[in-house]
Protein backbone atom coordinates (compact mmCIF):
# COMPACT_ATOMS: atom_id res chain seq x y z
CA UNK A 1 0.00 0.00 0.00
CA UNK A 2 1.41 3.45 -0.42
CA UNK A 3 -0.05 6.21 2.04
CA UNK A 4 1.50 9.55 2.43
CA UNK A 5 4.46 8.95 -0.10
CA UNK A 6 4.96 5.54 1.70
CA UNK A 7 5.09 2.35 1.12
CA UNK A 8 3.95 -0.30 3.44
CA UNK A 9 3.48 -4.31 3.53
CA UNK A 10 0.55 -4.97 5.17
CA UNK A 11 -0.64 -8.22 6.49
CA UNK A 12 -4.04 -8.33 7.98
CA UNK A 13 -7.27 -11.29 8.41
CA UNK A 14 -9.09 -9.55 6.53
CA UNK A 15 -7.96 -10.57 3.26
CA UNK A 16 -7.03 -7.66 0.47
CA UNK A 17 -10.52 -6.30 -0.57
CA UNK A 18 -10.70 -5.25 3.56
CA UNK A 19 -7.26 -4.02 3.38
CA UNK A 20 -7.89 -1.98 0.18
CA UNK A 21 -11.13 -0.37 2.28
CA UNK A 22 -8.96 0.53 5.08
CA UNK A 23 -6.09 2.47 2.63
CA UNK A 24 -8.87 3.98 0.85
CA UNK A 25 -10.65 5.40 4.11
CA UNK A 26 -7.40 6.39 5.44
CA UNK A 27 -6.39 7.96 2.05
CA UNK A 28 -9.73 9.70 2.16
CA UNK A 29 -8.42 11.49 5.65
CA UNK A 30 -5.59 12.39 4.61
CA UNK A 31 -6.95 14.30 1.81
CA UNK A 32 -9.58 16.04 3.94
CA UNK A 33 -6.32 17.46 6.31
CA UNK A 34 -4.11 18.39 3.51
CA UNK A 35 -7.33 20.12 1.81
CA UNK A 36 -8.03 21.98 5.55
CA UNK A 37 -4.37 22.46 6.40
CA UNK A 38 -1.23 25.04 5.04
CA UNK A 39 1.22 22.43 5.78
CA UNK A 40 2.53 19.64 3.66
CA UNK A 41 5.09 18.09 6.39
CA UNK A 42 4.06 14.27 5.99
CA UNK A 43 4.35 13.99 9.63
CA UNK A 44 2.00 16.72 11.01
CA UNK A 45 -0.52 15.55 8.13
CA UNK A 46 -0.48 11.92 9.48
CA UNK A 47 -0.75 12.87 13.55
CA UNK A 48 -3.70 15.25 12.41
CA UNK A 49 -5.08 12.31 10.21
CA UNK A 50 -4.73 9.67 13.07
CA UNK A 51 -6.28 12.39 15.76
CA UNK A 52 -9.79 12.77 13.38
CA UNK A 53 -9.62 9.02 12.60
CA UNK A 54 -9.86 8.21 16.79
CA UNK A 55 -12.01 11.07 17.38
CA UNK A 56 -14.57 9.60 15.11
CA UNK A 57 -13.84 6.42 16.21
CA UNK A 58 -14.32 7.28 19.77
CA UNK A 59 -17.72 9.29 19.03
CA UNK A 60 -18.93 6.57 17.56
CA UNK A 61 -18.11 4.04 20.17
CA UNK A 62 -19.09 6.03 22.43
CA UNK A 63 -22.87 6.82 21.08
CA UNK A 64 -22.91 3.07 19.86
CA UNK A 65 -22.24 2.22 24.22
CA UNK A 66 -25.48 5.09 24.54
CA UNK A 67 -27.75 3.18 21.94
CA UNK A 68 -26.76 -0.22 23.13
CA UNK A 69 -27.69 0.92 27.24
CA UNK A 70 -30.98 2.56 26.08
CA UNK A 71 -31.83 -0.72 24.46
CA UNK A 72 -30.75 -2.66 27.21
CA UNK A 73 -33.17 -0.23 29.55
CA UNK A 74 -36.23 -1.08 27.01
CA UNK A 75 -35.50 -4.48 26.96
CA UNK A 76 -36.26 -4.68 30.92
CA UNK A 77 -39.01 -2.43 31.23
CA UNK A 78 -40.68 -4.71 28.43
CA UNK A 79 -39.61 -7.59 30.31
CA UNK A 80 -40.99 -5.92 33.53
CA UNK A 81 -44.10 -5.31 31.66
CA UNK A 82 -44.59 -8.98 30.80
CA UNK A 83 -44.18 -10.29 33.73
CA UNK A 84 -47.03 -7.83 35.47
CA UNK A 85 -49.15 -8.80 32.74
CA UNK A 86 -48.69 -12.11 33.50
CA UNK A 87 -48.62 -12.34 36.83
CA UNK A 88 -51.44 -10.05 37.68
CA UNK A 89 -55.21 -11.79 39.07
CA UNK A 90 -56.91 -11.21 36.14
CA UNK A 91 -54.65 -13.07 33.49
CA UNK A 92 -54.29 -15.89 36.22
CA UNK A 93 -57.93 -16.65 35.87
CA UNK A 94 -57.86 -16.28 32.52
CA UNK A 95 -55.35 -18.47 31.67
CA UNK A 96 -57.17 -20.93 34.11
CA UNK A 97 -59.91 -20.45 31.80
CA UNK A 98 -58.29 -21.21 28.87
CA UNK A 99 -57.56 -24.84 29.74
């Protein structure tokens, strides 16, 4: 792969059409720094690259953790409600009824 003037061997699970997504979304960063920046040292253009890469990366972890608790918090309040509904007088006789 060649990033930043680079080249780099690569070996990764993911076989080569996961490590071709990777260099492209990386590639994609670095273009969006060198098109918001005045510099063109390599080095400051990567650390700025990696710095947006785990900022996103973090906000997304992070508000993945949010979505992930909020289900978790309907999931018991629907299991709460279940169990009232089932254990409650009236669906007891019903349910006697039924048989």
């Amino acid at each position: 792969m060649h990033i930043l003037g680079q080249d780099l061997w690569v070996l990764a699970d993911g076989g080569d059409e996961h490590v071709s997504k990777v260099v492209d979304f990386v590639e994609g960063k670095v273009e969006e720094v060198k098109k918001n920046t005045n510099t063109f040292n390599t080095l400051t253009i990567a650390i700025l690259t990696a710095l947006n890469i785990a900022d996103e990366y973090l906000r997304s972890r992070t508000s993945h953790e949010e979505t992930f608790e909020d289900l978790e918090r309907r999931a018991e309040r629907l299991i709460n409600l279940i169990d009232e509904t089932t254990t409650s007088p009236a669906m007891r006789v019903l349910s006697r009824e039924s048989f």
